[in-house]
C-alpha atoms as a PDB file:
ATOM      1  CA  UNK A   1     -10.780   9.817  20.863  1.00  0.00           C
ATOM      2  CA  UNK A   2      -9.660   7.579  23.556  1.00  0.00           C
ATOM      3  CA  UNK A   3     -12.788   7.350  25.134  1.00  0.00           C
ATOM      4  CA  UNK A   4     -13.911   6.093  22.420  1.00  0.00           C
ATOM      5  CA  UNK A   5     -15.600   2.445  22.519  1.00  0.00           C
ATOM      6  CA  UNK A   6     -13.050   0.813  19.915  1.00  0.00           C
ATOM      7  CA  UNK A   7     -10.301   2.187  21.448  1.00  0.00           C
ATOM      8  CA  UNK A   8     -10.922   1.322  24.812  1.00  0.00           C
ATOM      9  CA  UNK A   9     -11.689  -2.075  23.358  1.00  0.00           C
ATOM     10  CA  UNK A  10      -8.216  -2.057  21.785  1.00  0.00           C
ATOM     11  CA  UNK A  11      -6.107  -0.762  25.123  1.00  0.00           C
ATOM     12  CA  UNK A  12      -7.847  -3.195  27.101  1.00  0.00           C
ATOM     13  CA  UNK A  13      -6.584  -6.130  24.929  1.00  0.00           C
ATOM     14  CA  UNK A  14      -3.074  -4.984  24.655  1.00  0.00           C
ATOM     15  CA  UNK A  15      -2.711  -4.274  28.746  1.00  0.00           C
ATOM     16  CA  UNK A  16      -4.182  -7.832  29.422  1.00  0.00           C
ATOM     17  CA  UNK A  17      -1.086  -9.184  27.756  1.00  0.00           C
ATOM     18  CA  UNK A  18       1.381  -6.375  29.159  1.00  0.00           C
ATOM     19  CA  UNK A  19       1.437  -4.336  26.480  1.00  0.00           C
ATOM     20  CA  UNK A  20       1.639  -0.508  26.779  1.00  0.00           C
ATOM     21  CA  UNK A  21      -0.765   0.929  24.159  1.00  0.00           C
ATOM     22  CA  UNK A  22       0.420   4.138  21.809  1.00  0.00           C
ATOM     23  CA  UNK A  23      -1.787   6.490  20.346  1.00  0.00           C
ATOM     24  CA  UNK A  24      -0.152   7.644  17.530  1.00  0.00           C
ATOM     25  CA  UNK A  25      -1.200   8.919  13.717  1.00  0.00           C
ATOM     26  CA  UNK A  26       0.091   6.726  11.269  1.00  0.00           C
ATOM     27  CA  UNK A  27       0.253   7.472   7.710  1.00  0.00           C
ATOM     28  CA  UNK A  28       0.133   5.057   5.028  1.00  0.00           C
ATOM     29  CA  UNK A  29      -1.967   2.970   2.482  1.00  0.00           C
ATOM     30  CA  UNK A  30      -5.043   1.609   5.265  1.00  0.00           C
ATOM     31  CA  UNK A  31      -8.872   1.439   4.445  1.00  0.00           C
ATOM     32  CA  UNK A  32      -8.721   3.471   8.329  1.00  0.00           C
ATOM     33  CA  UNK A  33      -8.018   6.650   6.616  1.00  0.00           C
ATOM     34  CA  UNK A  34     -11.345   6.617   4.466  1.00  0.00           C
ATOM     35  CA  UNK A  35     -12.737   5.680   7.570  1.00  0.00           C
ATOM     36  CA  UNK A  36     -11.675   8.076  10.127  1.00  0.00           C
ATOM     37  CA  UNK A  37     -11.768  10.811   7.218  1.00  0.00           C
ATOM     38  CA  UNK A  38     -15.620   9.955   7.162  1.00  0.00           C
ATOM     39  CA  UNK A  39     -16.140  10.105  10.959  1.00  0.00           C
ATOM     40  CA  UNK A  40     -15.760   6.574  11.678  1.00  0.00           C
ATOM     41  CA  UNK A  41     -14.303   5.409  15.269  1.00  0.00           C
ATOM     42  CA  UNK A  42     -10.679   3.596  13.986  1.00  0.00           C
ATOM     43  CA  UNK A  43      -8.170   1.701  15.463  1.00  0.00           C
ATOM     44  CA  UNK A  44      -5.746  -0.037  14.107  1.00  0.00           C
ATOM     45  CA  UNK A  45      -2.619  -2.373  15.149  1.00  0.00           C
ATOM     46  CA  UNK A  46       0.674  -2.977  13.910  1.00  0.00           C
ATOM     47  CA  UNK A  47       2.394  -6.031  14.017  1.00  0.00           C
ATOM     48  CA  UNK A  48       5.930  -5.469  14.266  1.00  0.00           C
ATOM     49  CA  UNK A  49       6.687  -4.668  10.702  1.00  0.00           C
ATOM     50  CA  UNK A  50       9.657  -3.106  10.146  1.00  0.00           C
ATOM     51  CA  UNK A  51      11.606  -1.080   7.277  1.00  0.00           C
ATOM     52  CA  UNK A  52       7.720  -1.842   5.516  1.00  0.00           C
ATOM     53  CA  UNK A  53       7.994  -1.492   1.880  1.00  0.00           C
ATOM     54  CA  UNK A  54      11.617  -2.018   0.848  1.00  0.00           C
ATOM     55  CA  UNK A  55      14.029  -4.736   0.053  1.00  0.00           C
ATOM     56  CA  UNK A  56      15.234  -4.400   3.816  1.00  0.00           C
ATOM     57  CA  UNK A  57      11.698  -5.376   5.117  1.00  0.00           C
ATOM     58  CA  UNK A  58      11.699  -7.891   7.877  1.00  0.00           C
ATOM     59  CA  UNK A  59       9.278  -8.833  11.027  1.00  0.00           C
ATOM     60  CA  UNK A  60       9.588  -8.980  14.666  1.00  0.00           C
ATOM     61  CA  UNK A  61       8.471 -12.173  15.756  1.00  0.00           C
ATOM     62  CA  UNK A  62       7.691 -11.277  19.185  1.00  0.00           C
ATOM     63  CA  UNK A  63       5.405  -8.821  18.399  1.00  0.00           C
ATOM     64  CA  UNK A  64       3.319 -10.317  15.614  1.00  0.00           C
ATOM     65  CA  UNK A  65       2.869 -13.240  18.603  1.00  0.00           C
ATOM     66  CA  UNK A  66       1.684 -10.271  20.450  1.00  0.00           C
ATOM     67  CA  UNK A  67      -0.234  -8.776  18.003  1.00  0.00           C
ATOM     68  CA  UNK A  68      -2.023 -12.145  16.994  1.00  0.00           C
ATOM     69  CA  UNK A  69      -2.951 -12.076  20.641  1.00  0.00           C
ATOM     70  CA  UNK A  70      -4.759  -8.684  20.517  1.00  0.00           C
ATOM     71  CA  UNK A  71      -6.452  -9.607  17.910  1.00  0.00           C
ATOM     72  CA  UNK A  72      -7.607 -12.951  19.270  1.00  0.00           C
ATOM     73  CA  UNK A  73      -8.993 -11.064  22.592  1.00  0.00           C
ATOM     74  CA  UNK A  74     -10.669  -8.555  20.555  1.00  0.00           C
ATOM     75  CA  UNK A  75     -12.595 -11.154  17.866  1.00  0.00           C
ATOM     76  CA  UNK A  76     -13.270 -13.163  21.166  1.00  0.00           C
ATOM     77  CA  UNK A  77     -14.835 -10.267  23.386  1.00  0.00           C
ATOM     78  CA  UNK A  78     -11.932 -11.216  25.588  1.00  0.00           C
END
């Protein structure tokens, strides 16, 4: 729900540093799935992994800066 209080939260933090928020499902190994499975408001935020899981893994600097940003704002109520 994008209405929804996290998420809100969660766009507002990535447009104060000029980031474009996606809403997007992502499958994959998170405690979010039990969680939204159970009715619980989720969000969650990559980091700018890349090829995740394999030899070939590697991450993009820029956007774990950007990422570490989010989550500053967001543990700050800023």
């Amino acid at each position: 729900d994008e209405h929804d209080p996290s998420v809100v939260a969660a766009r507002e933090a990535l447009e104060a540093i000029g980031c474009r928020p996606r809403f997007d499902v992502s499958n994959g190994g998170l405690d979010a799935n039990w969680m939204a499975a159970n009715g619980i408001p989720t969000v969650t935020l990559g980091c700018g992994q890349n090829d995740i899981h394999t030899t070939d893994e590697w991450l993009d600097l820029k956007t774990y800066d950007a990422a570490c940003a989010v989550a500053r704002r967001l543990a700050t109520c800023n």
